[in-house]
N, C-alpha and C. Protein backbone atom coordinates (compact mmCIF):
# COMPACT_ATOMS: atom_id res chain seq x y z
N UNK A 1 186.78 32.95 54.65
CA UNK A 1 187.63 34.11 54.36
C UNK A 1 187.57 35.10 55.52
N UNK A 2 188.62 35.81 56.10
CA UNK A 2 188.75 36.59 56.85
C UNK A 2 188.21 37.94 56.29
N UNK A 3 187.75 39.07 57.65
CA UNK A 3 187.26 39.94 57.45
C UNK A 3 188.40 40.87 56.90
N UNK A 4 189.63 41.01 57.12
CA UNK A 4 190.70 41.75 56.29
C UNK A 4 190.44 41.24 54.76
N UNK A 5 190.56 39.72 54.31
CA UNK A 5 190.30 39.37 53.02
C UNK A 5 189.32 40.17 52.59
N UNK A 6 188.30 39.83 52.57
CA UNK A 6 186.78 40.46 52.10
C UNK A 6 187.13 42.02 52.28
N UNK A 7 187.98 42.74 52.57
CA UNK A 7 188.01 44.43 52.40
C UNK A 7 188.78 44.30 51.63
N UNK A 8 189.86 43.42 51.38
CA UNK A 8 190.65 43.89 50.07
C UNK A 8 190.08 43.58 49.15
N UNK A 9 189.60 42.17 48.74
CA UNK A 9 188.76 42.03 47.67
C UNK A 9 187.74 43.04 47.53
N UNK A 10 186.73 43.37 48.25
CA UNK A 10 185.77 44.45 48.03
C UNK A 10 186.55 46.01 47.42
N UNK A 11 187.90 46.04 48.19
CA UNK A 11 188.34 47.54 47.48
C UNK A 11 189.16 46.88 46.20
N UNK A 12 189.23 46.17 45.56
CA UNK A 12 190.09 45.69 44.26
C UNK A 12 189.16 45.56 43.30
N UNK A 13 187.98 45.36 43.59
CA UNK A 13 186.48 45.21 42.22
C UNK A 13 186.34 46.35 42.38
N UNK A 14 186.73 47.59 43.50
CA UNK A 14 185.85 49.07 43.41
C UNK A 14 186.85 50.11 42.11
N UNK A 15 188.02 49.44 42.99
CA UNK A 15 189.13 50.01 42.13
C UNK A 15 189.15 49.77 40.70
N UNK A 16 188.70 48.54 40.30
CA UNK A 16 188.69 48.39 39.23
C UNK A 16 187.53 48.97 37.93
N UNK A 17 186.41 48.72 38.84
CA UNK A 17 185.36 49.69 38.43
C UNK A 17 185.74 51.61 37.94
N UNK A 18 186.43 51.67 38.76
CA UNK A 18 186.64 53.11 38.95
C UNK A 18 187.86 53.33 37.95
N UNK A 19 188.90 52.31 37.72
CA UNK A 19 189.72 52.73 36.38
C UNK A 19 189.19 52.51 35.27
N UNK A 20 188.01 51.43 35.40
CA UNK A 20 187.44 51.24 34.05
C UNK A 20 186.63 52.69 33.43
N UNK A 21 185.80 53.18 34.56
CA UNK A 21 184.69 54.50 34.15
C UNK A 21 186.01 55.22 34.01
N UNK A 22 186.91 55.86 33.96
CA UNK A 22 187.72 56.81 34.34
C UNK A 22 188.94 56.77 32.63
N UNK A 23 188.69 55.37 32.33
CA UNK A 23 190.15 55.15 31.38
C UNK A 23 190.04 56.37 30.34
N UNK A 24 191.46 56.49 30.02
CA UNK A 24 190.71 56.93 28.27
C UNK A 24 190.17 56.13 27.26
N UNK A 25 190.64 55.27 27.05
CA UNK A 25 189.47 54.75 26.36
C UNK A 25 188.32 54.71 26.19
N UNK A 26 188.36 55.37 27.52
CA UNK A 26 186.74 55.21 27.41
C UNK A 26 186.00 56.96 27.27
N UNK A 27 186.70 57.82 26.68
CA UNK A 27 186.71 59.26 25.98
C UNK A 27 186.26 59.49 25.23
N UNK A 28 185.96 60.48 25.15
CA UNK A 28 184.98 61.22 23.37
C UNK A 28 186.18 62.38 23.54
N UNK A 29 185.68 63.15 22.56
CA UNK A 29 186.20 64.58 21.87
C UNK A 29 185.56 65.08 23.25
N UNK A 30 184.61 65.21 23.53
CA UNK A 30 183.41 66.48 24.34
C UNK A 30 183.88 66.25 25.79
N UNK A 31 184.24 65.07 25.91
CA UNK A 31 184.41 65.31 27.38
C UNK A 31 185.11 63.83 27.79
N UNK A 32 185.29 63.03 29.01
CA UNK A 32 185.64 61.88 29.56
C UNK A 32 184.23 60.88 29.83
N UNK A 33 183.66 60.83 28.84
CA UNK A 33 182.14 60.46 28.72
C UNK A 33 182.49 58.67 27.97
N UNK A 34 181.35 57.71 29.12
CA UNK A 34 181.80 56.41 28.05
C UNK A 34 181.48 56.17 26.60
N UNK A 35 182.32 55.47 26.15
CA UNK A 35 181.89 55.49 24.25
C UNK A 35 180.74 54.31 24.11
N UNK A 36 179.83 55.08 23.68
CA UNK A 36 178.81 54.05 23.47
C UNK A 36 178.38 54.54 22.32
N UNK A 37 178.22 55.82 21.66
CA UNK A 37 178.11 56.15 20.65
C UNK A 37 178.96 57.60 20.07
N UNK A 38 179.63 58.04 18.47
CA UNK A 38 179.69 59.03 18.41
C UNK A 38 178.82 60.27 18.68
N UNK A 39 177.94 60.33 18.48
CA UNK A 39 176.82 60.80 18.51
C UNK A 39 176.23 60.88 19.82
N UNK A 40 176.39 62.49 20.78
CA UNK A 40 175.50 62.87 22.14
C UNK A 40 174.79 63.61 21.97
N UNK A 41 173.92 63.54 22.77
CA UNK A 41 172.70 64.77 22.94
C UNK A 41 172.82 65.47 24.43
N UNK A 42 172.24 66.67 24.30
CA UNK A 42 172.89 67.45 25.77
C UNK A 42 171.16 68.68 25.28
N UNK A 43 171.15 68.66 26.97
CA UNK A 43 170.23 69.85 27.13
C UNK A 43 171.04 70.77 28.52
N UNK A 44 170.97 71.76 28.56
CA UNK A 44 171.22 72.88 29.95
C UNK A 44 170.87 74.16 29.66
N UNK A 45 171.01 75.03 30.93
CA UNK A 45 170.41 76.17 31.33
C UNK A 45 171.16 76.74 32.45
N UNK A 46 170.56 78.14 32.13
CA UNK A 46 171.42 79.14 33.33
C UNK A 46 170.55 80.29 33.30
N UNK A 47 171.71 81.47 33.66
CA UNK A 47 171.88 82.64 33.28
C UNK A 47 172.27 83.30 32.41
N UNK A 48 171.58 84.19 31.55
CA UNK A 48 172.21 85.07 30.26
C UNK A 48 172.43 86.40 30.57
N UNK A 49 173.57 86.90 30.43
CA UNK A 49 173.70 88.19 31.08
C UNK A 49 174.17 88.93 29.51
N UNK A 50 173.09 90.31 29.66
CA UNK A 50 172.94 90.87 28.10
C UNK A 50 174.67 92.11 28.51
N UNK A 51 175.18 92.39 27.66
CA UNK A 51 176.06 93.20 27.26
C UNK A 51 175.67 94.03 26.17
N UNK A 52 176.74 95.17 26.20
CA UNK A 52 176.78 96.17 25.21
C UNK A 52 175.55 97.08 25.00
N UNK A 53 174.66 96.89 23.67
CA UNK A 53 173.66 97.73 23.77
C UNK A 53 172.45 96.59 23.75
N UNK A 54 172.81 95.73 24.57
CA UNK A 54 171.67 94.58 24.44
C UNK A 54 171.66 95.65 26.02
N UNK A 55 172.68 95.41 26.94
CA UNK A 55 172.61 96.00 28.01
C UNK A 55 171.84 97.18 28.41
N UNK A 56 172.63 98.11 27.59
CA UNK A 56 172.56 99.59 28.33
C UNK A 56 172.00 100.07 27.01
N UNK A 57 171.13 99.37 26.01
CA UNK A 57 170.29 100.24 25.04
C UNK A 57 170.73 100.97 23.97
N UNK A 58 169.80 101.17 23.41
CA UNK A 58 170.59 102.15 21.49
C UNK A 58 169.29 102.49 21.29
N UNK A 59 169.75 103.95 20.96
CA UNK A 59 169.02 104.91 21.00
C UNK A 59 167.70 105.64 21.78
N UNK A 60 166.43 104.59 21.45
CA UNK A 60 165.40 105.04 22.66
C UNK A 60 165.24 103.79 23.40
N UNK A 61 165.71 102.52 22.68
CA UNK A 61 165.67 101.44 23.70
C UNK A 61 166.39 101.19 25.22
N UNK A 62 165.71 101.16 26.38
CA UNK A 62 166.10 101.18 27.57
C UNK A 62 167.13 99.85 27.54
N UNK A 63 167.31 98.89 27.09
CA UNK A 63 168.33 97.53 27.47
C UNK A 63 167.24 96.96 28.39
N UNK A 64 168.05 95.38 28.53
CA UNK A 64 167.24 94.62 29.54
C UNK A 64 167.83 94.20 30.81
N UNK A 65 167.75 93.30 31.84
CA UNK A 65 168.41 93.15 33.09
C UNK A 65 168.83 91.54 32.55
N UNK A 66 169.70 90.84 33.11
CA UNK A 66 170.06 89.50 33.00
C UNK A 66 168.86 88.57 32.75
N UNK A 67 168.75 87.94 32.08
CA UNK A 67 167.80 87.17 31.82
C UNK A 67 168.46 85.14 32.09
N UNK A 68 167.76 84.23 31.27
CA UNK A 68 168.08 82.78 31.31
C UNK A 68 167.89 82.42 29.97
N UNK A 69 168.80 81.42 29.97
CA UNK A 69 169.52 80.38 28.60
C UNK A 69 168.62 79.13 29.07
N UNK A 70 167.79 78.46 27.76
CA UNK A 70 168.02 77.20 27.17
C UNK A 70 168.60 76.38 26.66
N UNK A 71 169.28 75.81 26.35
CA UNK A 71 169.83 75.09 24.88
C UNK A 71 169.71 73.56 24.95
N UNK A 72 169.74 73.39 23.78
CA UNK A 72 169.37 72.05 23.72
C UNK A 72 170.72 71.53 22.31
N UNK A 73 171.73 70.55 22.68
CA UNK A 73 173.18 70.41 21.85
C UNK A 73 172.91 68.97 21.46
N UNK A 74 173.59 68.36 19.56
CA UNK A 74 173.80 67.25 19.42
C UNK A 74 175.49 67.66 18.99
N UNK A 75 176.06 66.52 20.00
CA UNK A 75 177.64 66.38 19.61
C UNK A 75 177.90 65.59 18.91
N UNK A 76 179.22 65.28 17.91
CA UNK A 76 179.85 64.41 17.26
C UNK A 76 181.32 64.28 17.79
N UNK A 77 181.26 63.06 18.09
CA UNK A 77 183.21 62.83 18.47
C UNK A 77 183.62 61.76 17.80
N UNK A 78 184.96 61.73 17.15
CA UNK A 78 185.89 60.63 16.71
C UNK A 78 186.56 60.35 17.26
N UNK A 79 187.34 59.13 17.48
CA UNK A 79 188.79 58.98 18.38
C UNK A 79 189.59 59.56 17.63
N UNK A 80 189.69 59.51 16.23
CA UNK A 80 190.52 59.90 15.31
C UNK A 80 190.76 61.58 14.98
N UNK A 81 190.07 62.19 15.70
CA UNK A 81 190.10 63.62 15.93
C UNK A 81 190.19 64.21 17.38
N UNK A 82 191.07 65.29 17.18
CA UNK A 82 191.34 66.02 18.84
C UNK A 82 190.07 66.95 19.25
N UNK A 83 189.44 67.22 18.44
CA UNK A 83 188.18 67.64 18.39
C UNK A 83 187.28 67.22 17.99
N UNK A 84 185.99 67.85 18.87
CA UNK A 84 184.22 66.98 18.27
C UNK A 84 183.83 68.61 18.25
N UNK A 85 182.37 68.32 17.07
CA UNK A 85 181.73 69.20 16.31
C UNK A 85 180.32 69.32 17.47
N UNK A 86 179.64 70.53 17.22
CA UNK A 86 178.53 70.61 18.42
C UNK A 86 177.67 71.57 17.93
N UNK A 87 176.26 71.09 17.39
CA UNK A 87 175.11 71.84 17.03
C UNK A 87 174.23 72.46 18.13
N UNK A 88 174.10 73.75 18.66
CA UNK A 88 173.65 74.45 19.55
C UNK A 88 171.91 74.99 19.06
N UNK A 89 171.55 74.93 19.74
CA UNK A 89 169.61 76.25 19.67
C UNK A 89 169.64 76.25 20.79
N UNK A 90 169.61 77.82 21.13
CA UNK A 90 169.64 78.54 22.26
C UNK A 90 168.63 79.07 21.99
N UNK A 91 167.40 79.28 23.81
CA UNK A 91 166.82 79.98 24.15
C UNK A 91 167.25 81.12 25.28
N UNK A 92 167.17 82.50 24.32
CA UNK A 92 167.81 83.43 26.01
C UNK A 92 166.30 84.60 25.92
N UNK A 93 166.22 84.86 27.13
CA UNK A 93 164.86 85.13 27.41
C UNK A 93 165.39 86.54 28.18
N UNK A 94 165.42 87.92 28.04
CA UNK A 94 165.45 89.02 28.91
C UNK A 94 164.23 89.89 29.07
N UNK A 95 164.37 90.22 30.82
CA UNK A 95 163.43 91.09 31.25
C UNK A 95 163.55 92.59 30.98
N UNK A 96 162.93 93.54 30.55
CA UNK A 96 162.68 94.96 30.70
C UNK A 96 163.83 95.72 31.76
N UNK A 97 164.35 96.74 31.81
CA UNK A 97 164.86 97.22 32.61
C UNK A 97 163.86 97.99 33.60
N UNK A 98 162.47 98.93 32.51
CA UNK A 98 161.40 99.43 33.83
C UNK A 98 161.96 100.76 34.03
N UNK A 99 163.05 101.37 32.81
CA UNK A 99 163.39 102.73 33.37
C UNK A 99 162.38 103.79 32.98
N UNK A 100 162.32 104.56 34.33
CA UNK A 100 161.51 105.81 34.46
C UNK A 100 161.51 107.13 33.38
N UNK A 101 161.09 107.15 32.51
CA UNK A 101 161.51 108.57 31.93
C UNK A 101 160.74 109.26 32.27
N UNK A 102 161.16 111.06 31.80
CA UNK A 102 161.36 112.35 32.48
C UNK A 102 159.52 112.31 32.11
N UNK A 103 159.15 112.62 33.13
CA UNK A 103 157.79 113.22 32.47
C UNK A 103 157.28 114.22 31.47
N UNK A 104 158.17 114.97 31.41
CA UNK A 104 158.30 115.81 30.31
C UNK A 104 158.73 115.43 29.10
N UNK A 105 159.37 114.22 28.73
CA UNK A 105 159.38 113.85 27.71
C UNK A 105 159.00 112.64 27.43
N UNK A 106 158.00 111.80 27.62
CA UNK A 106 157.30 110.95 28.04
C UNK A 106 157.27 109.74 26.56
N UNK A 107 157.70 110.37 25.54
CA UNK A 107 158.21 109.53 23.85
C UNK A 107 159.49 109.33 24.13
N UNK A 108 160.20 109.72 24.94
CA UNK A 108 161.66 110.20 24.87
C UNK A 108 162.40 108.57 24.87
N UNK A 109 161.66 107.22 25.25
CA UNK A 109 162.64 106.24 24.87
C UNK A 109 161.22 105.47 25.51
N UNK A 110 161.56 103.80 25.52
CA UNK A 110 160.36 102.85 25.21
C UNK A 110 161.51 101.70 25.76
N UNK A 111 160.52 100.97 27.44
CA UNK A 111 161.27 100.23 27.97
C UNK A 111 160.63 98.48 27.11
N UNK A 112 161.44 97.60 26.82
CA UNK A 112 161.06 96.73 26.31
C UNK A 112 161.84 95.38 27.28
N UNK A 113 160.94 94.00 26.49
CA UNK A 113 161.70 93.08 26.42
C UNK A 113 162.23 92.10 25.96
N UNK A 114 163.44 91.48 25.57
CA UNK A 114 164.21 90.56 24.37
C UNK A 114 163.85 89.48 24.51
N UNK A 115 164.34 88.90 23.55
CA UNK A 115 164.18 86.97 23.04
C UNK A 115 165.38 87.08 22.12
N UNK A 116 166.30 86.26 22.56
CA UNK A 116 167.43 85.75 21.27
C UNK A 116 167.28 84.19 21.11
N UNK A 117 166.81 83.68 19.67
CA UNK A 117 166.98 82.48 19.29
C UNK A 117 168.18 82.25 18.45
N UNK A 118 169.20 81.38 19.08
CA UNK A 118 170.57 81.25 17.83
C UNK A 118 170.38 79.74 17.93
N UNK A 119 171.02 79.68 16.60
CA UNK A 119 171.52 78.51 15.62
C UNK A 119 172.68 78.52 15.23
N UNK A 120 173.29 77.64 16.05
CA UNK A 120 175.16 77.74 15.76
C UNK A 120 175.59 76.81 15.73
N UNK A 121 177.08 76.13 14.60
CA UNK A 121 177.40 74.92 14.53
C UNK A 121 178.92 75.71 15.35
N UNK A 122 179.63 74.47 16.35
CA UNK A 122 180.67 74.98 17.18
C UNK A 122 181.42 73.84 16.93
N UNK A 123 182.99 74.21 17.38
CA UNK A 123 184.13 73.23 17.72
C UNK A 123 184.21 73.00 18.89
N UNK A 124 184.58 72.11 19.56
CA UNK A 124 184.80 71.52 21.04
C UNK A 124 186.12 71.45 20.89
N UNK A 125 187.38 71.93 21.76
CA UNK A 125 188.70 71.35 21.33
C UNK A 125 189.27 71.26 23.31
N UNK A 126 188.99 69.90 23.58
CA UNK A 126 189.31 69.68 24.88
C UNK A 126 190.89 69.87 25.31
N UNK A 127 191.19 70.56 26.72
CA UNK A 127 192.57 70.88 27.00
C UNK A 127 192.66 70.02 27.73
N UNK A 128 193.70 69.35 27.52
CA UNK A 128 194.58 67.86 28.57
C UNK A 128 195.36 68.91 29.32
N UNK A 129 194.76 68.67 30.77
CA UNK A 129 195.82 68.84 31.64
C UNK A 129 196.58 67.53 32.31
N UNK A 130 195.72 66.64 32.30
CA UNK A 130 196.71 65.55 32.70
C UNK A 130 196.57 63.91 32.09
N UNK A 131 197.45 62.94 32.39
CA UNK A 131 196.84 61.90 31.25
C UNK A 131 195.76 61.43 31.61
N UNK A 132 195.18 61.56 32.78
CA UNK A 132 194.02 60.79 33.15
C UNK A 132 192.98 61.54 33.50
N UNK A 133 192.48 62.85 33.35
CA UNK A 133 191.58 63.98 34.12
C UNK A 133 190.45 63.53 34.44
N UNK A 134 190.04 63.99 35.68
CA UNK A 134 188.51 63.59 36.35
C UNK A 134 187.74 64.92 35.83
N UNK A 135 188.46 65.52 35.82
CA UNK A 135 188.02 67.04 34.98
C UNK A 135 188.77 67.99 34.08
N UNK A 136 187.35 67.98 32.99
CA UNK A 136 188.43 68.18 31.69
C UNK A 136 187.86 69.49 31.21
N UNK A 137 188.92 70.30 31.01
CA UNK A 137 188.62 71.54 30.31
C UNK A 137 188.27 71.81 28.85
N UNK A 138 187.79 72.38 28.52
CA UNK A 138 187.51 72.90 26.63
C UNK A 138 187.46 74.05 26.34
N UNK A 139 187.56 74.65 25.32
CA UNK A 139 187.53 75.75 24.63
C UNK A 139 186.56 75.28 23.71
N UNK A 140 184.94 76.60 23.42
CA UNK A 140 184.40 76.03 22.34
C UNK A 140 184.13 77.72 21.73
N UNK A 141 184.09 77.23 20.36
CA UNK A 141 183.92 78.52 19.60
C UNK A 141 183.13 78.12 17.99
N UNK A 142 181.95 78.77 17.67
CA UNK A 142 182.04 78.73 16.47
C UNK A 142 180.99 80.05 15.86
N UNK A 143 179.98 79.70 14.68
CA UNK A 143 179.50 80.96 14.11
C UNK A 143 177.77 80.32 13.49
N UNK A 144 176.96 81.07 13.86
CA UNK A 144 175.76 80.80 13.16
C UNK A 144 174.85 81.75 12.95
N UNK A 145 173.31 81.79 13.52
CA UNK A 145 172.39 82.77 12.76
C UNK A 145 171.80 83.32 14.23
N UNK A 146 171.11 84.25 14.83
CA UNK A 146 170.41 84.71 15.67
C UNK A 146 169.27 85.67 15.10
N UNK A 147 168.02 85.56 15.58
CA UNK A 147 166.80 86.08 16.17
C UNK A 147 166.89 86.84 16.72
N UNK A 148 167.26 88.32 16.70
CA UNK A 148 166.71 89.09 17.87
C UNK A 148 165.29 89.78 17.82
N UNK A 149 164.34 89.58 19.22
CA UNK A 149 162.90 89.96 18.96
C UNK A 149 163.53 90.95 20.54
N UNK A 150 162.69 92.43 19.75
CA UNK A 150 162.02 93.40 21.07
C UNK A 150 161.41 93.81 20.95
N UNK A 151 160.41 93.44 22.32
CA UNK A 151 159.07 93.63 22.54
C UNK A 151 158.81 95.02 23.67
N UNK A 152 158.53 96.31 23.32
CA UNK A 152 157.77 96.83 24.08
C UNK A 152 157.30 96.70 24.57
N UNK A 153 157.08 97.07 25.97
CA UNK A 153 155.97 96.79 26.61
C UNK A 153 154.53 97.87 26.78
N UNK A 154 154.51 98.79 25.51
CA UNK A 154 153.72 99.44 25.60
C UNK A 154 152.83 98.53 23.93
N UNK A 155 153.63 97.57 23.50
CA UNK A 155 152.98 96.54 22.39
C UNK A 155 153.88 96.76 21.63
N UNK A 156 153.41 95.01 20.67
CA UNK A 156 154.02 95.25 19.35
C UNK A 156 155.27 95.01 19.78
N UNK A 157 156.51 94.59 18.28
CA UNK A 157 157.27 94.18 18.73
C UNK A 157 158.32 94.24 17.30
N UNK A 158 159.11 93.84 17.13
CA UNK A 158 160.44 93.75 16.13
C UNK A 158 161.46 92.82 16.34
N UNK A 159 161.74 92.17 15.13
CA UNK A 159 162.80 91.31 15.05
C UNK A 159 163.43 91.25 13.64
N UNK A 160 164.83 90.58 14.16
CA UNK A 160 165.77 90.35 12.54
C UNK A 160 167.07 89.36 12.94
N UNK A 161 166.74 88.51 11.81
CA UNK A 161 168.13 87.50 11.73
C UNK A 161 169.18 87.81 11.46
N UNK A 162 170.22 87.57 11.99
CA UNK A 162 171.20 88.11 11.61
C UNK A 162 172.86 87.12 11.96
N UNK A 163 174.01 87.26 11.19
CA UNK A 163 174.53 86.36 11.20
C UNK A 163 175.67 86.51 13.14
N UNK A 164 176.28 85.63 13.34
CA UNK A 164 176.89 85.73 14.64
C UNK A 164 177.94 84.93 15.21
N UNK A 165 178.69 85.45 16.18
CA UNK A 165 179.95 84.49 16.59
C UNK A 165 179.92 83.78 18.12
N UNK A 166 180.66 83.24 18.32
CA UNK A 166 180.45 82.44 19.83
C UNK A 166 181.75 82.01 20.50
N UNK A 167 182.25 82.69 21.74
CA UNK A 167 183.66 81.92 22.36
C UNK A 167 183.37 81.66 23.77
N UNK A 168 184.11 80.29 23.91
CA UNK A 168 183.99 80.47 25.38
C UNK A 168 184.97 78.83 25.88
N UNK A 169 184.70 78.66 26.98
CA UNK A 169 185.61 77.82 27.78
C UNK A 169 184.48 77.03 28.86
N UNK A 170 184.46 75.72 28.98
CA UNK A 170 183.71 74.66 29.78
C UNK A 170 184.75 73.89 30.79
N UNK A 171 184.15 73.03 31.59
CA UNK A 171 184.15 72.26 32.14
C UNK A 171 183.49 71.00 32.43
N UNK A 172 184.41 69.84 31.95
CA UNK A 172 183.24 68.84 31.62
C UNK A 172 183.71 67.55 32.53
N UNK A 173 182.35 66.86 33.44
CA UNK A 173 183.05 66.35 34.87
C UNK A 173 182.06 64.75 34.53
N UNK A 174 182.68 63.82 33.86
CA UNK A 174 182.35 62.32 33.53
C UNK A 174 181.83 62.12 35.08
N UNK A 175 180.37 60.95 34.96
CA UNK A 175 179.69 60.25 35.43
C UNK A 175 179.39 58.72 34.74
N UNK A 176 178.38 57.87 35.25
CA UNK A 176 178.81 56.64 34.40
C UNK A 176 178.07 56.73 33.28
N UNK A 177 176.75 57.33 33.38
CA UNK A 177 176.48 57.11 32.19
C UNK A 177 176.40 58.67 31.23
N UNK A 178 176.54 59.86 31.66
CA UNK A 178 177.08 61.03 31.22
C UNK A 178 177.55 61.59 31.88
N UNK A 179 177.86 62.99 31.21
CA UNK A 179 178.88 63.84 31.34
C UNK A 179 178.29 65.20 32.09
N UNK A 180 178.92 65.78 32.99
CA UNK A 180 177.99 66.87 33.35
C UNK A 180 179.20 68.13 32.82
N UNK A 181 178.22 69.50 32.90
CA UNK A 181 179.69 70.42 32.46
C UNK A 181 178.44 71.64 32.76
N UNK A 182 180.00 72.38 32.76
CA UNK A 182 179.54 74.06 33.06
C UNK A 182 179.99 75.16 31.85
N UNK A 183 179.38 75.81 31.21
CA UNK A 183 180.40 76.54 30.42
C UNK A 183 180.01 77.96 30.88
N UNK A 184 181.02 78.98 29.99
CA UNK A 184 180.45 80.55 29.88
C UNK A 184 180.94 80.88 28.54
N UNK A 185 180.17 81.53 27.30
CA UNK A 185 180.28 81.70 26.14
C UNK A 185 180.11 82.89 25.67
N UNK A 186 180.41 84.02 25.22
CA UNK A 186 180.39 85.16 24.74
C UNK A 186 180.15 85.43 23.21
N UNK A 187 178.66 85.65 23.07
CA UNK A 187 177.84 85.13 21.81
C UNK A 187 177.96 86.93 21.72
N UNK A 188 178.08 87.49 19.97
CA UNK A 188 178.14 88.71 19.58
C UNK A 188 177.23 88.57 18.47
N UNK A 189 176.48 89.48 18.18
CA UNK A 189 175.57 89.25 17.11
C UNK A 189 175.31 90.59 15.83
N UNK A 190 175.82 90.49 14.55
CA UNK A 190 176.06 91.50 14.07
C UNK A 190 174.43 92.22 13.36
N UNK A 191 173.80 93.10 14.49
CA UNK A 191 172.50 94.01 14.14
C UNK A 191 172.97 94.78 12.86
N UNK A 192 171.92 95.65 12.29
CA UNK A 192 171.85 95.85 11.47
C UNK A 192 172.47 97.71 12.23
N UNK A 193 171.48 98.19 13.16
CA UNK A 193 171.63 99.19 13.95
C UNK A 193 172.15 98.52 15.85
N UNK A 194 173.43 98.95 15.96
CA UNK A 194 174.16 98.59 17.38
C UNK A 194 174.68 97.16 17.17
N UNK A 195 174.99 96.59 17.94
CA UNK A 195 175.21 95.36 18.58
C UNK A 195 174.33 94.79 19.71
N UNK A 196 174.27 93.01 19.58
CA UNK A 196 173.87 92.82 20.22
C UNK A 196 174.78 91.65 21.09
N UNK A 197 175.19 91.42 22.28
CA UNK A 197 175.97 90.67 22.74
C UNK A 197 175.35 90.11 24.06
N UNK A 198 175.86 89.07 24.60
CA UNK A 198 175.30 88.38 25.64
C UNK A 198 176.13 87.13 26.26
N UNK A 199 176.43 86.57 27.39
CA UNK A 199 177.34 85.70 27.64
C UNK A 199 176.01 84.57 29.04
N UNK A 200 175.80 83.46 27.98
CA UNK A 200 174.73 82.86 29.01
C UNK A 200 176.55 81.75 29.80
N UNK A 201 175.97 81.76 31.08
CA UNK A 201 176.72 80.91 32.23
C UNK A 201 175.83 79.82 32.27
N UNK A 202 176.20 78.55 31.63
CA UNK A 202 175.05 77.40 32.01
C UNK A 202 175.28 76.41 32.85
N UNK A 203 174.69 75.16 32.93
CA UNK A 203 174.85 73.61 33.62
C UNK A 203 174.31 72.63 33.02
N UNK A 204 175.03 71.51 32.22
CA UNK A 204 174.40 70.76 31.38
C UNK A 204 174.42 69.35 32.18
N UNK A 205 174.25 68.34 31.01
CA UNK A 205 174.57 67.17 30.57
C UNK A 205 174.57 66.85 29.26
N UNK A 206 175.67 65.79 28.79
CA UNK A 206 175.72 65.10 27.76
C UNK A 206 175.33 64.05 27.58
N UNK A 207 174.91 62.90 27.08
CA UNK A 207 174.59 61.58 27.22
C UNK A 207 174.17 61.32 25.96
């Protein structure tokens, strides 16, 4: 066989490889991931950046500075549905802000630092931009329970469960044997006194 032969054959098995990982068929709900089971598991992490009065504090609480996200996700996808279902536990971890108060009023507020643990069941509802995407967009949103703990750092500490919502938009980029993706989610959490809000930016996998 000639050396022209042997390059076409070599690029016609690559090609073929590459429509096979790529088909739809070979799709979930969550992303362009191969079907090997309904059922994925996903861990990622980032940045959690606190908002509102998670931010900038209520009443004598100073707020915290950006902190980092855990989570650890089991997905469900059907072919028979345009959407897959997605069980979330998030770890978001914030540092102290460290603000100075007046020496003269030295009770006058108490710099601390947070822990939010949530438990949220979500929708995945992937956007087709084209029939074949190497990268696929989503919208995910749903509602569960959060933990908020603050810890002084002069001791001692406080927390309360409370119920909560979640929106946001991903990016999810198929490999052969998972899925990698980026999201940003805007988690609100209804306190008893203020709000507490936070939007972690992560980097996963599915598989």
């Amino acid at each position: 066989m000639s050396t022209v032969g042997k390059c076409v054959g070599i690029a016609t098995v690559v090609a073929a490889m590459v429509g096979f990982t790529f088909s739809p068929q070979n799709a979930v709900a969550q992303g362009p991931a191969l079907v090997v089971s309904p059922i994925t598991f996903g861990i990622s992490g980032g940045v959690s950046v606190p908002m509102e009065d998670l931010a900038n504090g209520s009443g004598k609480f100073s707020g915290v500075n950006t902190g980092y996200n855990v989570t650890g996700s089991v997905s469900l996808g059907l072919p028979v549905l345009p959407f897959s279902v997605r069980a979330d536990v998030a770890y978001n971890g914030f540092g102290t802000k460290n603000v100075s108060f007046p020496a003269t009023n030295p009770q006058g507020g108490f710099n601390a630092d947070a822990r939010v643990l949530g438990f949220t069941a979500n929708v995945v509802v992937p956007v087709h931009l084209l029939p074949v995407p190497l990268v696929s967009p989503y919208l995910i949103g749903g509602a569960g329970v959060y933990n908020v703990r603050i810890s002084p750092t002069t001791g001692g500490s406080t927390s309360q469960s409370n119920p909560g919502f979640n929106l946001g938009v991903g990016v999810s980029v198929p490999f052969v044997f998972f899925d990698g993706f980026i999201e940003a989610r805007y988690h609100h959490v209804n306190q008893d006194i203020g709000s507490m809000a936070f939007v972690p930016i992560t980097v996963g996998v599915m598989f």
